[in-house]
N, C-alpha and C. Protein backbone atom coordinates (compact mmCIF):
# COMPACT_ATOMS: atom_id res chain seq x y z
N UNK A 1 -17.60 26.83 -14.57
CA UNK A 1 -16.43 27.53 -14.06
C UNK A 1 -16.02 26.99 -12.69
N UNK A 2 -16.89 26.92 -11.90
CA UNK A 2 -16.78 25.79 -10.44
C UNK A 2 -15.79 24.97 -10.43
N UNK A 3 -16.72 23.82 -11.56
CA UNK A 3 -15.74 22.27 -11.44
C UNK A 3 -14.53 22.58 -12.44
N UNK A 4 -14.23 23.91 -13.01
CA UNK A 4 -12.94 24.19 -12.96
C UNK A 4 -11.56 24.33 -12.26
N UNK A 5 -12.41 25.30 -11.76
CA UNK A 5 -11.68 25.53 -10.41
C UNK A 5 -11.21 24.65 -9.27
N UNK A 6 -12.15 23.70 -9.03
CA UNK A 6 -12.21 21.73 -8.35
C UNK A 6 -11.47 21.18 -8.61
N UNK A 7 -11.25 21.56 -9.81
CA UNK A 7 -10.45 20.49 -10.76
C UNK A 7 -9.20 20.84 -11.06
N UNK A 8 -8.96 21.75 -11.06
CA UNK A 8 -7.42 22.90 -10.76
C UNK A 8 -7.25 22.70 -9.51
N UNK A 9 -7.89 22.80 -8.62
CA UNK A 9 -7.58 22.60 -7.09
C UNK A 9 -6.58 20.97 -6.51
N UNK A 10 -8.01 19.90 -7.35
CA UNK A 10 -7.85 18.66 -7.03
C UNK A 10 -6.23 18.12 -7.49
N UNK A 11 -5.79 18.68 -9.07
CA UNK A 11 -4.67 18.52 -9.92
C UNK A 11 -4.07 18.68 -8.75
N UNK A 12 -3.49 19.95 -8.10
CA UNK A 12 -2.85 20.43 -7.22
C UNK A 12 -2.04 19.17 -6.26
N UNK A 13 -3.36 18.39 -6.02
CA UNK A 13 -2.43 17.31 -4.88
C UNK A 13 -2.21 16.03 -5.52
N UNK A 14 -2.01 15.83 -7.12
CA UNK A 14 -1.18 14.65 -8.10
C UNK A 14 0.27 14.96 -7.53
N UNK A 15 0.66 13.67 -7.24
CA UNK A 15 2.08 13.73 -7.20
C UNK A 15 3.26 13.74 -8.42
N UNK A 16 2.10 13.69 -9.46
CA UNK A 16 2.53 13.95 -10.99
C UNK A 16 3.36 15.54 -10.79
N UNK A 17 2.31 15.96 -10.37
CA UNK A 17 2.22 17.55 -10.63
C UNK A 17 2.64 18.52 -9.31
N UNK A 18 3.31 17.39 -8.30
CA UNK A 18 3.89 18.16 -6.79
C UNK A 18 5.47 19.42 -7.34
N UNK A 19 5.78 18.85 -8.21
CA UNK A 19 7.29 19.44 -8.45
C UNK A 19 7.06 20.83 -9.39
N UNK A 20 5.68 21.01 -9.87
CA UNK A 20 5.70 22.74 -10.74
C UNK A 20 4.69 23.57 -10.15
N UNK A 21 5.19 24.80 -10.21
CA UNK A 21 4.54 26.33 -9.76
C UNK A 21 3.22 26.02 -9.70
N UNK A 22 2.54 26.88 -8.95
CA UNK A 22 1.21 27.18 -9.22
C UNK A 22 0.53 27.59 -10.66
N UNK A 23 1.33 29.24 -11.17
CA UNK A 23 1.40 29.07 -12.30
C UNK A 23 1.36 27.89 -13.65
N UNK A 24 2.34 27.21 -13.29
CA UNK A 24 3.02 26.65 -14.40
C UNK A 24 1.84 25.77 -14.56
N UNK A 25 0.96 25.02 -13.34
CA UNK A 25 -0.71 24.05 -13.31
C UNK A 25 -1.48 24.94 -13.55
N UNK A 26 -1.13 25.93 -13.50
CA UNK A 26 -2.89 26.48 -14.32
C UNK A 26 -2.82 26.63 -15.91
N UNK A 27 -1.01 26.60 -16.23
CA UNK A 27 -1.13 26.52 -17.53
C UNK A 27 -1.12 25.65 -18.39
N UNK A 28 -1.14 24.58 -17.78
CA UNK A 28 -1.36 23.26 -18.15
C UNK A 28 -2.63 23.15 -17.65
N UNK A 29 -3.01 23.10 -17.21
CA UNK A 29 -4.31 22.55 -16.91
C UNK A 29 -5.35 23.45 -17.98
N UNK A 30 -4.61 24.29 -18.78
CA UNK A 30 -5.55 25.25 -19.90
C UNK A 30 -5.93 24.32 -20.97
N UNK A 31 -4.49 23.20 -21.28
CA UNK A 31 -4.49 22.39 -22.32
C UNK A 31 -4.88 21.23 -22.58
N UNK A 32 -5.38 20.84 -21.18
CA UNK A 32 -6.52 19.91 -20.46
C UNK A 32 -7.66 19.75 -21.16
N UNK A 33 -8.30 18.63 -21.58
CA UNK A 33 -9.36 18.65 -22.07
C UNK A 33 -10.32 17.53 -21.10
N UNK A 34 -11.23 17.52 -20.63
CA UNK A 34 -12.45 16.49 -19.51
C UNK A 34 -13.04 16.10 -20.65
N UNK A 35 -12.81 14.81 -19.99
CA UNK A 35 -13.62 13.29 -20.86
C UNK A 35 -14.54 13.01 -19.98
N UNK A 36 -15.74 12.82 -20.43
CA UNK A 36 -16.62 11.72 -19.38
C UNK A 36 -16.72 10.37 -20.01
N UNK A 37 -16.47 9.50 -19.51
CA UNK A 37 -16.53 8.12 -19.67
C UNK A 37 -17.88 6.86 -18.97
N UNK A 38 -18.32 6.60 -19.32
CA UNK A 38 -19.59 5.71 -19.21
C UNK A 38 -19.14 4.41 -18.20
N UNK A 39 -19.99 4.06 -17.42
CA UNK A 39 -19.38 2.51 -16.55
C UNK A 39 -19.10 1.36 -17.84
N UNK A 40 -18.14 0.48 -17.96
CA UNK A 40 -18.18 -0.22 -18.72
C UNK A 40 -17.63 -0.38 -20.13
N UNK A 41 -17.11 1.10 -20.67
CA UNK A 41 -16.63 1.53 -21.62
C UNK A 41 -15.02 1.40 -21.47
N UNK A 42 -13.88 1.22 -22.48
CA UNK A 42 -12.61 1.04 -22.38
C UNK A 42 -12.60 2.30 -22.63
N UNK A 43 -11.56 2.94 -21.69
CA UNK A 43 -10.66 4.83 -22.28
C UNK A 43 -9.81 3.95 -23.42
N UNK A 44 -9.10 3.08 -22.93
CA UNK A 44 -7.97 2.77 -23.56
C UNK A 44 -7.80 1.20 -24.08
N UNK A 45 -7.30 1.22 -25.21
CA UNK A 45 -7.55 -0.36 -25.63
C UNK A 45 -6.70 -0.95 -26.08
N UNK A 46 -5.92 -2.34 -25.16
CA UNK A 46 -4.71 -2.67 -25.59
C UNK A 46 -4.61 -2.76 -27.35
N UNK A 47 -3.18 -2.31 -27.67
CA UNK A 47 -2.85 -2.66 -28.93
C UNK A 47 -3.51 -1.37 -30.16
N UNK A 48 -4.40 -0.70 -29.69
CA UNK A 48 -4.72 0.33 -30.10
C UNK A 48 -3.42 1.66 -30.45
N UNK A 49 -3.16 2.37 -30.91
CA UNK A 49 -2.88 3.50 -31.42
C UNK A 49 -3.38 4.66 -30.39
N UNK A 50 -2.59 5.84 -29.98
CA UNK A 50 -3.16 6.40 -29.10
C UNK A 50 -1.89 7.40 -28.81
N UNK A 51 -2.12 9.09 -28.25
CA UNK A 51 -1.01 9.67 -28.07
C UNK A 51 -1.81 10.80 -27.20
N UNK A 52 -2.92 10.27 -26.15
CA UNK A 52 -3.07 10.98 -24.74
C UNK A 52 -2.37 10.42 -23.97
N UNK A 53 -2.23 11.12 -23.08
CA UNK A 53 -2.49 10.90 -21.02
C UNK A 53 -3.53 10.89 -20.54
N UNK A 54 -4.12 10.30 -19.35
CA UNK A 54 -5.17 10.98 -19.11
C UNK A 54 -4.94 10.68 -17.18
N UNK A 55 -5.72 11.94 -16.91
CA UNK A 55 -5.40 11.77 -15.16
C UNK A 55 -7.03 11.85 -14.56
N UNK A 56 -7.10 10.60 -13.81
CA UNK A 56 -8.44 10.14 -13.26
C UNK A 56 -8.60 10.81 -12.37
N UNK A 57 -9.93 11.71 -12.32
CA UNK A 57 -10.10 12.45 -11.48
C UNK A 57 -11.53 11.89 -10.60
N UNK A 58 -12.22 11.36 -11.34
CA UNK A 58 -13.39 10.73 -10.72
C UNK A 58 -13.75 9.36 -11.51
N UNK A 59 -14.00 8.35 -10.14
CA UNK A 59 -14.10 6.88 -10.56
C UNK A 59 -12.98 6.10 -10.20
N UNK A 60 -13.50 4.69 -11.01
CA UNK A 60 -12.21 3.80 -11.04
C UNK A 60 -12.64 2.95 -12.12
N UNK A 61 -10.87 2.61 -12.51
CA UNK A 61 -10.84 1.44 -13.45
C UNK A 61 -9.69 0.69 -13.05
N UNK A 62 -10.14 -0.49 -13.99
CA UNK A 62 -9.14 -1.54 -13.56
C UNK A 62 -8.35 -1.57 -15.74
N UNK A 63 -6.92 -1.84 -14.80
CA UNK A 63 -6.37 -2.07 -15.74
C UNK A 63 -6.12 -3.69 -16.23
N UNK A 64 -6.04 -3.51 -18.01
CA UNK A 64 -6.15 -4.95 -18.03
C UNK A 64 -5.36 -5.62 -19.07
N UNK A 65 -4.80 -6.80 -19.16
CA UNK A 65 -3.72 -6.93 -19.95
C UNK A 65 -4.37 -8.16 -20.73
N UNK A 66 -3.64 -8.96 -21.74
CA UNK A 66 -4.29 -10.07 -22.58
C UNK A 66 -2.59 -10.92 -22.52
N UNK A 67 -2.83 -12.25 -22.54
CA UNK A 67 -1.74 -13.01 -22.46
C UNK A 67 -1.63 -13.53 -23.74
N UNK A 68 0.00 -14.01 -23.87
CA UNK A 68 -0.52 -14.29 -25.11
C UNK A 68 -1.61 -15.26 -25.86
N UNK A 69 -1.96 -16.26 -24.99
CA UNK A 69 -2.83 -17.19 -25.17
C UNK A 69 -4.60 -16.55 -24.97
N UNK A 70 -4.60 -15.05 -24.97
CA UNK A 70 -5.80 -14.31 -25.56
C UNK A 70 -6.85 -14.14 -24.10
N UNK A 71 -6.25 -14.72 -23.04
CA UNK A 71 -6.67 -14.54 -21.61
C UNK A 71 -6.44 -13.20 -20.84
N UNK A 72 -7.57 -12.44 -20.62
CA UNK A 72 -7.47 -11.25 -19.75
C UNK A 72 -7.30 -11.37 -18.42
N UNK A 73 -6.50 -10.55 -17.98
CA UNK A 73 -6.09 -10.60 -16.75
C UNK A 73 -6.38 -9.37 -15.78
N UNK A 74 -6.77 -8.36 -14.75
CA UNK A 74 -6.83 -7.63 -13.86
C UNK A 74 -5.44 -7.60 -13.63
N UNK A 75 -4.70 -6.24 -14.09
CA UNK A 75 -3.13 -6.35 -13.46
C UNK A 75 -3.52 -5.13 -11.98
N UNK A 76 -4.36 -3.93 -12.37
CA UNK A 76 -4.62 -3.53 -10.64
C UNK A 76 -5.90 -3.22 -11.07
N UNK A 77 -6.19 -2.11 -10.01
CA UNK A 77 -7.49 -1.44 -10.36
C UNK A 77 -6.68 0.05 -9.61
N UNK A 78 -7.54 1.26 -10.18
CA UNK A 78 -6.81 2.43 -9.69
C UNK A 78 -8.24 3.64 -9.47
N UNK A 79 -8.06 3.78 -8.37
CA UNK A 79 -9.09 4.79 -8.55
C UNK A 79 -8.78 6.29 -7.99
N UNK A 80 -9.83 7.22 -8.00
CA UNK A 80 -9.69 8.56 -7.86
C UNK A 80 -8.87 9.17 -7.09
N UNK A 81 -9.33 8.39 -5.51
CA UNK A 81 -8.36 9.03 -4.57
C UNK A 81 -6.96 8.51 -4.65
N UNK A 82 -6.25 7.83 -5.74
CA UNK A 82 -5.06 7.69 -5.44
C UNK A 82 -4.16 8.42 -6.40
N UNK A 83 -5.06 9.36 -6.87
CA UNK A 83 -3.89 10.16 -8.04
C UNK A 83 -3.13 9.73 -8.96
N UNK A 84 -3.82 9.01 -9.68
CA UNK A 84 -3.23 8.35 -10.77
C UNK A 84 -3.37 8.78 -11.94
N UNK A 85 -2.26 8.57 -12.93
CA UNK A 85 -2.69 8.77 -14.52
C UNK A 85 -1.86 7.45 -15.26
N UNK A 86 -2.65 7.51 -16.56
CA UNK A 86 -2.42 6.49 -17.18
C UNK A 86 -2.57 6.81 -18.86
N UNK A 87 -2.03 6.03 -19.48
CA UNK A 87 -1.64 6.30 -21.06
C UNK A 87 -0.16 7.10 -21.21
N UNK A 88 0.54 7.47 -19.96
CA UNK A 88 1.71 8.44 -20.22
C UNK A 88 2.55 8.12 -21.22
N UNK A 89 3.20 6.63 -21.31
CA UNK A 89 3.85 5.92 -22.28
C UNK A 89 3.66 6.58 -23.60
N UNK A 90 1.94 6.94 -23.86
CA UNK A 90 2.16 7.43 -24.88
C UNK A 90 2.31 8.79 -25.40
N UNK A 91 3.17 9.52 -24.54
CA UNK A 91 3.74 10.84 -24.17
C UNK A 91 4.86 10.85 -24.86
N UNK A 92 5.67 9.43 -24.60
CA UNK A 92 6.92 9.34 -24.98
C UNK A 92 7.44 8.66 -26.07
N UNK A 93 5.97 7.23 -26.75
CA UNK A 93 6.43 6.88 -27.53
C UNK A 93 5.48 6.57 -28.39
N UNK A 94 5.62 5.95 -29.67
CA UNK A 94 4.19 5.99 -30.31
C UNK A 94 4.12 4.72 -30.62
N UNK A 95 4.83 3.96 -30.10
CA UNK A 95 3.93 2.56 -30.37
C UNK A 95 2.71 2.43 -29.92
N UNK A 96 1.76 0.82 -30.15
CA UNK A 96 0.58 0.83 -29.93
C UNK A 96 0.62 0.69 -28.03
N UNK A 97 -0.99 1.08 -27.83
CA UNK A 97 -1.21 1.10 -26.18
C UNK A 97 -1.30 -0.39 -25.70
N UNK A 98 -0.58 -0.55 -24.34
CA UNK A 98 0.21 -1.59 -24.17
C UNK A 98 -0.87 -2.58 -22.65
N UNK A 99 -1.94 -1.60 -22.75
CA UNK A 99 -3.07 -2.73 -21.79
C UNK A 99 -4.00 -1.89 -21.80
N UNK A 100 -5.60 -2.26 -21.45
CA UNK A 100 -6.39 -2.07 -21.86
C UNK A 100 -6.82 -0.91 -20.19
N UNK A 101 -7.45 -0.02 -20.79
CA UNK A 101 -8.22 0.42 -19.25
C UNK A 101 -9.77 0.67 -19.66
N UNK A 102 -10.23 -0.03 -18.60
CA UNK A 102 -11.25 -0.32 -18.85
C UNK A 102 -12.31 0.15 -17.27
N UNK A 103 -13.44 1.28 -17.78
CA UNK A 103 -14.26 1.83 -16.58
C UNK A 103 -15.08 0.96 -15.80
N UNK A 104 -14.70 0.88 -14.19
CA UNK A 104 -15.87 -0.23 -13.60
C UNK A 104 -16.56 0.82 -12.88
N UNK A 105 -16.39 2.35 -13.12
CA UNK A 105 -17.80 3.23 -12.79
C UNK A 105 -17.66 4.07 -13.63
N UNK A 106 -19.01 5.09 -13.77
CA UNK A 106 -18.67 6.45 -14.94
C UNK A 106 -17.39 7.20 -14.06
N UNK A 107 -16.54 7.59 -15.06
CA UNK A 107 -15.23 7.92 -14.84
C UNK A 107 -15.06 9.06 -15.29
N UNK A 108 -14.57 10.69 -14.73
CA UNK A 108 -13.98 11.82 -15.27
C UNK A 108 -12.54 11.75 -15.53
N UNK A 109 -11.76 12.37 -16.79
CA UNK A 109 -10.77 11.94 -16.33
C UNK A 109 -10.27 13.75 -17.40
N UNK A 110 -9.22 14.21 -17.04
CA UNK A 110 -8.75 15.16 -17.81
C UNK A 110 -7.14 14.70 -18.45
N UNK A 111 -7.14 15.52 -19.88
CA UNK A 111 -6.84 14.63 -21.07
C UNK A 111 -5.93 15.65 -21.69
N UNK A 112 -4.23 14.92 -21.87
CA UNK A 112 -3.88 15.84 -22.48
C UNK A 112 -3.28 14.90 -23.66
N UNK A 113 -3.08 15.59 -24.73
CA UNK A 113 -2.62 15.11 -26.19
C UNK A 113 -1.14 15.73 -25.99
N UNK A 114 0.06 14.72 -26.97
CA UNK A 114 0.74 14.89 -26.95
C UNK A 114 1.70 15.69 -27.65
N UNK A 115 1.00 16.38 -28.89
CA UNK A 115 0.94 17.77 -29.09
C UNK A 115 0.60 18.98 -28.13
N UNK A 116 -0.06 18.69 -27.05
CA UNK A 116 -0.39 19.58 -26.63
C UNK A 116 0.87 19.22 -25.25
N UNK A 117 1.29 18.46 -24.88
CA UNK A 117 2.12 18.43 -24.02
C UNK A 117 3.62 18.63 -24.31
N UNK A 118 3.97 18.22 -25.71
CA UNK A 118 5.49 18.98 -25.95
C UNK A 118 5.23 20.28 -26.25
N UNK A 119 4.15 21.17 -26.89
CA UNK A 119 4.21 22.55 -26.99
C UNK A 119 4.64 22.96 -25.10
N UNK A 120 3.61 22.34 -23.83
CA UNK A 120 3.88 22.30 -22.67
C UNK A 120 5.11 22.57 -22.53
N UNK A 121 5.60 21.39 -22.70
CA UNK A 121 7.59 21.69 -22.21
C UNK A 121 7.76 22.44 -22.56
N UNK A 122 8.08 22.46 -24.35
CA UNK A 122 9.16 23.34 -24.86
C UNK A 122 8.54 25.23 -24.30
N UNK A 123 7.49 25.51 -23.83
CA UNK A 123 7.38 27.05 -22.95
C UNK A 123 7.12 27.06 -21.60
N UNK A 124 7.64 25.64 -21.00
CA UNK A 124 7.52 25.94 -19.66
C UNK A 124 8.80 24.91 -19.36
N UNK A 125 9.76 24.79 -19.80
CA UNK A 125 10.91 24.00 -19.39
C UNK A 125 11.26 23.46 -17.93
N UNK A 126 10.99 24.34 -16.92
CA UNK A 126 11.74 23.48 -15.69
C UNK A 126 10.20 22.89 -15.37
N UNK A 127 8.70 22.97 -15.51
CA UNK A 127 7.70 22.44 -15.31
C UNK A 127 8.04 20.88 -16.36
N UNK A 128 8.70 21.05 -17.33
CA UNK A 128 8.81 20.16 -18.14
C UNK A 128 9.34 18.83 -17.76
N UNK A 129 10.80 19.08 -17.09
CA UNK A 129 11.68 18.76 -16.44
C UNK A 129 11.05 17.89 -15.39
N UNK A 130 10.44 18.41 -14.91
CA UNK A 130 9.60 18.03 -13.29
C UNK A 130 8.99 16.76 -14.03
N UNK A 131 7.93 16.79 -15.24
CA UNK A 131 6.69 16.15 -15.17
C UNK A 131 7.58 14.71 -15.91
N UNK A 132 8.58 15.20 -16.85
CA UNK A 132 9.20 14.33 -17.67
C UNK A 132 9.96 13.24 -16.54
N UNK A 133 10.87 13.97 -15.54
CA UNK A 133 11.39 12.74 -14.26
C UNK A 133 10.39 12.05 -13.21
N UNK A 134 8.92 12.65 -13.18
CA UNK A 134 7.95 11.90 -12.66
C UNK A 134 7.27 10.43 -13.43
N UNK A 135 7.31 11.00 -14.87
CA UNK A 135 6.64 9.53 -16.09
C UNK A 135 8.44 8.78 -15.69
N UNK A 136 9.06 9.68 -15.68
CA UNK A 136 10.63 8.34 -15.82
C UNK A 136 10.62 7.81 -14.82
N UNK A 137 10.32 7.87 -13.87
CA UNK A 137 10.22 7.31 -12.35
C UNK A 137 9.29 6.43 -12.35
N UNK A 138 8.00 6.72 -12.68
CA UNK A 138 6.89 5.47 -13.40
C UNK A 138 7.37 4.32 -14.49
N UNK A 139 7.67 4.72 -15.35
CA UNK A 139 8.25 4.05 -16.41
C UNK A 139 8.96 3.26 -15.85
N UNK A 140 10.57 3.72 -15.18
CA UNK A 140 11.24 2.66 -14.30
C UNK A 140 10.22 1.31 -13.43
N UNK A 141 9.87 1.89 -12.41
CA UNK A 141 8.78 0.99 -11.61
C UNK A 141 8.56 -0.44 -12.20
N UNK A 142 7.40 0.35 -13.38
CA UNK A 142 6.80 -0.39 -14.21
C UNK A 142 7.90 -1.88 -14.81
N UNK A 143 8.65 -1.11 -15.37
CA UNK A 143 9.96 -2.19 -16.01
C UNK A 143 10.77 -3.18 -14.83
N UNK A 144 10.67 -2.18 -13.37
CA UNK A 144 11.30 -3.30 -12.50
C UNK A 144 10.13 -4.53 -12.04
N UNK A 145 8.92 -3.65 -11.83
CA UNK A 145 8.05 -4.87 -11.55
C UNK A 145 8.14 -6.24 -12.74
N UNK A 146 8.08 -5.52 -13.96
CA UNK A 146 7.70 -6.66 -15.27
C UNK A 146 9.25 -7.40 -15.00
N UNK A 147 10.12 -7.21 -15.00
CA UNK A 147 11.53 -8.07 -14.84
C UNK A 147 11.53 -8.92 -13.76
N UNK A 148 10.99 -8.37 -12.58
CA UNK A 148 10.51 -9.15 -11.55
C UNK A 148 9.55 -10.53 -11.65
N UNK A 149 8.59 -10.18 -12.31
CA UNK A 149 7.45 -10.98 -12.79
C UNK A 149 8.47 -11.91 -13.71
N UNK A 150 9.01 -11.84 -14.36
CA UNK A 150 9.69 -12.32 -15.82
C UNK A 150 10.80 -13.57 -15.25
N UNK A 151 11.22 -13.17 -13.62
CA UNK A 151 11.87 -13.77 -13.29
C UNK A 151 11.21 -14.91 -12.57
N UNK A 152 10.05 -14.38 -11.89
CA UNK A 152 9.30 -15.46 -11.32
C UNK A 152 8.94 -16.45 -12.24
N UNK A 153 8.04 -16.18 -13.08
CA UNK A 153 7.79 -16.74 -14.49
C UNK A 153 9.07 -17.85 -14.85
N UNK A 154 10.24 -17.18 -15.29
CA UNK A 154 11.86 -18.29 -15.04
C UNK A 154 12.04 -19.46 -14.26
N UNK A 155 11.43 -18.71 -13.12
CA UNK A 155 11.70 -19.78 -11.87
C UNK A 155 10.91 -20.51 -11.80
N UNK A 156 9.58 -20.14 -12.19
CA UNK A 156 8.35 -21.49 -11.92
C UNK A 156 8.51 -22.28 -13.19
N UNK A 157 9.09 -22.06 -14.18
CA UNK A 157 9.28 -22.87 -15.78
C UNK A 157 10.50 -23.84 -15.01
N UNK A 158 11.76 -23.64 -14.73
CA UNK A 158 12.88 -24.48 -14.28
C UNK A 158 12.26 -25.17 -13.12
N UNK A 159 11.14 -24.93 -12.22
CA UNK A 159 11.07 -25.96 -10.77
C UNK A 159 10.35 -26.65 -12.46
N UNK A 160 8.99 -26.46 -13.23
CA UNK A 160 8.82 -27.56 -13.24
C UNK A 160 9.28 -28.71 -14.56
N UNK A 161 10.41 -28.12 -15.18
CA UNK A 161 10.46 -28.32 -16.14
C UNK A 161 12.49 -29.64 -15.33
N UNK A 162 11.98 -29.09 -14.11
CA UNK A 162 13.70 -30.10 -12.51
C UNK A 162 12.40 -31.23 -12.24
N UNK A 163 11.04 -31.02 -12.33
CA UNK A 163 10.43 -32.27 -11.28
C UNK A 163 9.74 -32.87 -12.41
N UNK A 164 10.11 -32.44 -13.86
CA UNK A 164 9.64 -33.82 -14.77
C UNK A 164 10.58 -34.78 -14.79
């Protein structure tokens, strides 16, 4: 009941979760389910099938992507104190999971399914509202960084494709 309460507390300062009631986080946080995760173990596995969230509450992992030429890459690493969650994408859509996360310590993380998060909205609507323009605000990010990257990528193909 403690590391309930810790853990209701800790939610409190996600910037996921700055924009709904007190209320409205404890009632979400009912539909919460805690994973413990092992050092070394993937939560999440690119290309996999998958329709959690999950918000890291203890630990860190690094996230990780595969090129197409089958090379893994470190795109960050994210850990506890920075209030992060990850898998949201698949909140919104059901294609497969789109990079791998993978634990570089035992990791807590609390877990919501995406059944359990549209029942969320549809009885708590302006909490809904809130959490739905926080993943869209991520989502954006995400897409400006990759266009960014996409362009660099452009530019280093044309220098060397001008100095052959």
């Amino acid at each position: 009941m403690e590391n309930n309460k810790n853990n209701l507390e800790k939610l409190a300062s996600f910037p996921l979760l700055s924009g709904i009631t007190p209320e409205d986080l404890s009632d979400l946080f009912s539909v919460l389910t805690e994973k413990h995760i092992s050092q070394g173990e993937n939560i999440i596995t690119e290309g996999d099938s998958g329709s959690e969230m999950y918000i890291l509450m203890e630990g860190r992992v690094d996230i990780i992507k595969t090129t197409v030429f089958g090379d893994r890459f470190v795109v960050c690493t994210l850990e506890d104190y920075m209030h992060c969650v990850f898998g949201e994408m698949a909140l919104i859509d059901t294609d497969k999971r789109s990079a791998t996360v993978h634990a570089m310590t035992d990791c807590t993380c609390l877990v919501v399914s995406k059944e359990s998060f549209n029942a969320f909205l549809a009885s708590h609507p302006a909490a809904g509202v809130e959490l739905l323009k926080f993943i869209s605000i991520n989502l954006v990010r995400n897409l400006r960084k990759e266009n960014d990257n996409l362009n660099l990528v452009y530019q280093a193909l044309i220098e060397e494709i001008e100095n052959r």
